[in-house]
Protein backbone atom coordinates (compact mmCIF):
# COMPACT_ATOMS: atom_id res chain seq x y z
CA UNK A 1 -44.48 -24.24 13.17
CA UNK A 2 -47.82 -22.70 12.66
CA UNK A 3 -50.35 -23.95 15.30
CA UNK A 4 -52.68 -25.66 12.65
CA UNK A 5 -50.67 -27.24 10.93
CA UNK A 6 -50.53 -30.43 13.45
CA UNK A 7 -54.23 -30.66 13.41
CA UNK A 8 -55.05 -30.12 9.68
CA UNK A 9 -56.15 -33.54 7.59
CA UNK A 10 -54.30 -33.93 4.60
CA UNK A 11 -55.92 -36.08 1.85
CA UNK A 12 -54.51 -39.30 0.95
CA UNK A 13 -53.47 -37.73 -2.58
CA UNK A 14 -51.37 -35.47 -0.76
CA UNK A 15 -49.65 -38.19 1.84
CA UNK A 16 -49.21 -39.95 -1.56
CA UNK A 17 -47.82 -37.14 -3.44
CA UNK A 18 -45.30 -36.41 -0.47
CA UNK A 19 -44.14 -39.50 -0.02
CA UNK A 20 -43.32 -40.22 -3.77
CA UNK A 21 -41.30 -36.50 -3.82
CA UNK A 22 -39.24 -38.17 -0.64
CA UNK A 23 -38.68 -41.17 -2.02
CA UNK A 24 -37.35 -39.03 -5.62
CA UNK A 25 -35.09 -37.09 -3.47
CA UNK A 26 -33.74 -40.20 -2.48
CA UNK A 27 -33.34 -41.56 -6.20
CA UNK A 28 -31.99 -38.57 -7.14
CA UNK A 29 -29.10 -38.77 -4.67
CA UNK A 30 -28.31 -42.25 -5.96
CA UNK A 31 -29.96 -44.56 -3.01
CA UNK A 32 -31.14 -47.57 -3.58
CA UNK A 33 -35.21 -46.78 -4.37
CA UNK A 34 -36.08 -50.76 -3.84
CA UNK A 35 -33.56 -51.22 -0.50
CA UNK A 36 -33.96 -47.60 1.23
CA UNK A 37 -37.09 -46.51 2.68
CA UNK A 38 -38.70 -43.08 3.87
CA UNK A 39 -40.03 -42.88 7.66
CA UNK A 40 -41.47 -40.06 9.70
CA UNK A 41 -43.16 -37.82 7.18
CA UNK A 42 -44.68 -34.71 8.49
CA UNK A 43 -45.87 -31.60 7.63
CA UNK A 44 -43.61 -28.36 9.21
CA UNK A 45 -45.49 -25.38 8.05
CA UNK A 46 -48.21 -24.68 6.29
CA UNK A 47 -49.23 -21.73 4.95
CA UNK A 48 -52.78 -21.86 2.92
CA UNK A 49 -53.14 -20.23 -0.35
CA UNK A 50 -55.92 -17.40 -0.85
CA UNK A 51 -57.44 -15.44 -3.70
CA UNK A 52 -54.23 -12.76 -3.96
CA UNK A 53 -51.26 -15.53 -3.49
CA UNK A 54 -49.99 -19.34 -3.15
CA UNK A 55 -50.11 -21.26 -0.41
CA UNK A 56 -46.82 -23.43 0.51
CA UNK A 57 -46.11 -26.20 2.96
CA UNK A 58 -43.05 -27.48 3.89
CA UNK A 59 -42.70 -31.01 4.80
CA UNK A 60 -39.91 -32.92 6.76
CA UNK A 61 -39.04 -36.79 6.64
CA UNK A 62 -36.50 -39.10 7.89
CA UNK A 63 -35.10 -41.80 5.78
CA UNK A 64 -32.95 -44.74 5.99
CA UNK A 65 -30.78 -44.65 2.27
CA UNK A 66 -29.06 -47.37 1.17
CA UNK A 67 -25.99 -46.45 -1.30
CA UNK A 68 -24.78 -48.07 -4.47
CA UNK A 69 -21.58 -50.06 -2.21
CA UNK A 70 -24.59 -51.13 0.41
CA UNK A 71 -23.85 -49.13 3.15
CA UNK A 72 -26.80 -47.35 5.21
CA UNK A 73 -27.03 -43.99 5.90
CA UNK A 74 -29.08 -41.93 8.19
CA UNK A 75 -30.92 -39.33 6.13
CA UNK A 76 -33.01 -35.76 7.11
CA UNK A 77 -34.90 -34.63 4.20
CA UNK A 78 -36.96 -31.07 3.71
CA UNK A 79 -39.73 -30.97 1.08
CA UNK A 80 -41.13 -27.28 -0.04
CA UNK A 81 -43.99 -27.53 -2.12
CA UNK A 82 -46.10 -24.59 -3.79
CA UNK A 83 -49.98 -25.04 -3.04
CA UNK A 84 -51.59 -23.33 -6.44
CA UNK A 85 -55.43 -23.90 -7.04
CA UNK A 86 -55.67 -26.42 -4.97
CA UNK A 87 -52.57 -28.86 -6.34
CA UNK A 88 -48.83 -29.43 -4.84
CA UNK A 89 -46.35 -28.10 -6.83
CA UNK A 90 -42.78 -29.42 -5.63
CA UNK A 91 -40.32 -26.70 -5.56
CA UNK A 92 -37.40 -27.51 -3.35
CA UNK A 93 -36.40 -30.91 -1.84
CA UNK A 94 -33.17 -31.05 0.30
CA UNK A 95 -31.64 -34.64 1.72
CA UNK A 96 -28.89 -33.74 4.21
CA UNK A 97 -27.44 -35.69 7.14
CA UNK A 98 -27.54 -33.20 9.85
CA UNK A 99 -31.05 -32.46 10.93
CA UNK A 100 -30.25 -28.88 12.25
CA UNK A 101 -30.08 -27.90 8.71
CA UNK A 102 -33.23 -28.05 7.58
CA UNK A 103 -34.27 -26.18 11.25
CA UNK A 104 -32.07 -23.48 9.28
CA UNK A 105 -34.19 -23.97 6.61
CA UNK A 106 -37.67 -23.57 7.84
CA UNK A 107 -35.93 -21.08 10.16
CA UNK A 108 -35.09 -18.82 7.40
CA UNK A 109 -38.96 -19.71 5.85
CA UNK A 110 -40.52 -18.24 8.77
CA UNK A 111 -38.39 -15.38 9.25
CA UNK A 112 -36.77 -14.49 6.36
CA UNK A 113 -33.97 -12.38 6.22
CA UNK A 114 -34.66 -8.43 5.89
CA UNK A 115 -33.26 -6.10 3.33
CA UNK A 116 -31.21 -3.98 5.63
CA UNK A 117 -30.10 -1.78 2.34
CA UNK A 118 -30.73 1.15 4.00
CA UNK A 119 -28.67 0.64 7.18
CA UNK A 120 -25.95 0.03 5.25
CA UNK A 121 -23.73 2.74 5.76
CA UNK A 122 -21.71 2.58 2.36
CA UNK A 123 -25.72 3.14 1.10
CA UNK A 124 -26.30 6.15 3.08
CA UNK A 125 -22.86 7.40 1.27
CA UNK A 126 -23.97 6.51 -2.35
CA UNK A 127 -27.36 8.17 -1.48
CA UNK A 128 -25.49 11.67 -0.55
CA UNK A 129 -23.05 12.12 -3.38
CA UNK A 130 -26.28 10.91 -6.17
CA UNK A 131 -28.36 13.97 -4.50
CA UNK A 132 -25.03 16.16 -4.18
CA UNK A 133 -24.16 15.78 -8.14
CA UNK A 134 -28.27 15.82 -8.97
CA UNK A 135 -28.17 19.58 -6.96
CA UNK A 136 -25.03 20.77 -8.50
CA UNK A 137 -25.82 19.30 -12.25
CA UNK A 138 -29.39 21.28 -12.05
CA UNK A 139 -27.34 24.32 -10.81
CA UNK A 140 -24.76 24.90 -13.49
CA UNK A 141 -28.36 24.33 -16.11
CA UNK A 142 -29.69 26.89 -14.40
CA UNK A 143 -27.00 29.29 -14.55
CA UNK A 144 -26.01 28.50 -18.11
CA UNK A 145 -29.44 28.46 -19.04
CA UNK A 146 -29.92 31.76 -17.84
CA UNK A 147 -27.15 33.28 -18.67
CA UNK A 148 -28.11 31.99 -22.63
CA UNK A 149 -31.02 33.75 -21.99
CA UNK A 150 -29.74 37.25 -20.93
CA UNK A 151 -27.41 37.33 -23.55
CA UNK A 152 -30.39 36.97 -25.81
């Protein structure tokens, strides 16, 4: 979590905005919208947009979901949002009922995984035999070129 982002006021459009997304990830996984009921929102990371790029914020929420047979569930919920000019653009939400998966999530937000392609060694192999053929193609040219050439 970035140290602002538990200090930072968020207008009541965007505590509105959030809270409807929850409550649509909810719908969307077939709860009950009038019986189940989102708790805890927060915001996880926020990342403020500037001239050059978009800003994004990641919200996380707990919710109690009630199912189409009645029976409650315990819910963890992730909400990514894109911040552009000013406006929240929802672009990932993610219900799950194991918290530690959206810790993965922001996990992978804050750190995301680097291209190793280089260390790869089956990479280091393609690299070699593309500059060995390049060398040897320009070599037979350059002989049959020349030779075309002398015989000239």
């Amino acid at each position: 979590m970035k140290p602002e982002t538990s200090f930072y006021q968020f207008s009541k459009e965007v505590w509105q905005t959030v809270n409807h997304q929850a409550m649509h990830a909810l719908i969307r996984k077939e709860f009950c919208p009038d019986e189940s009921q989102v708790e805890s929102i927060r915001c996880v990371f926020l990342d403020e947009e500037c001239e050059g790029e978009y800003g994004r914020q990641i919200w996380f929420f707990e919710a109690a979901g009630v199912d189409p047979i009645g029976r409650r569930h315990r819910l963890y919920g992730a909400l990514d949002f894109s911040v552009q000019y000013g406006l929240l653009e929802p672009t990932r939400a993610m219900l799950m009922d194991d918290p530690h998966h959206r810790q993965r999530f922001l996990q992978s937000v804050n750190q995301p995984p680097e291209s190793q392609v280089w260390a790869n060694p089956s990479t280091k192999v393609w690299v070699r035999l593309t500059l060995a053929s390049v060398i040897i193609l320009s070599a037979i040219w350059l002989l049959v070129l020349s030779a075309y050439l002398i015989d000239m």
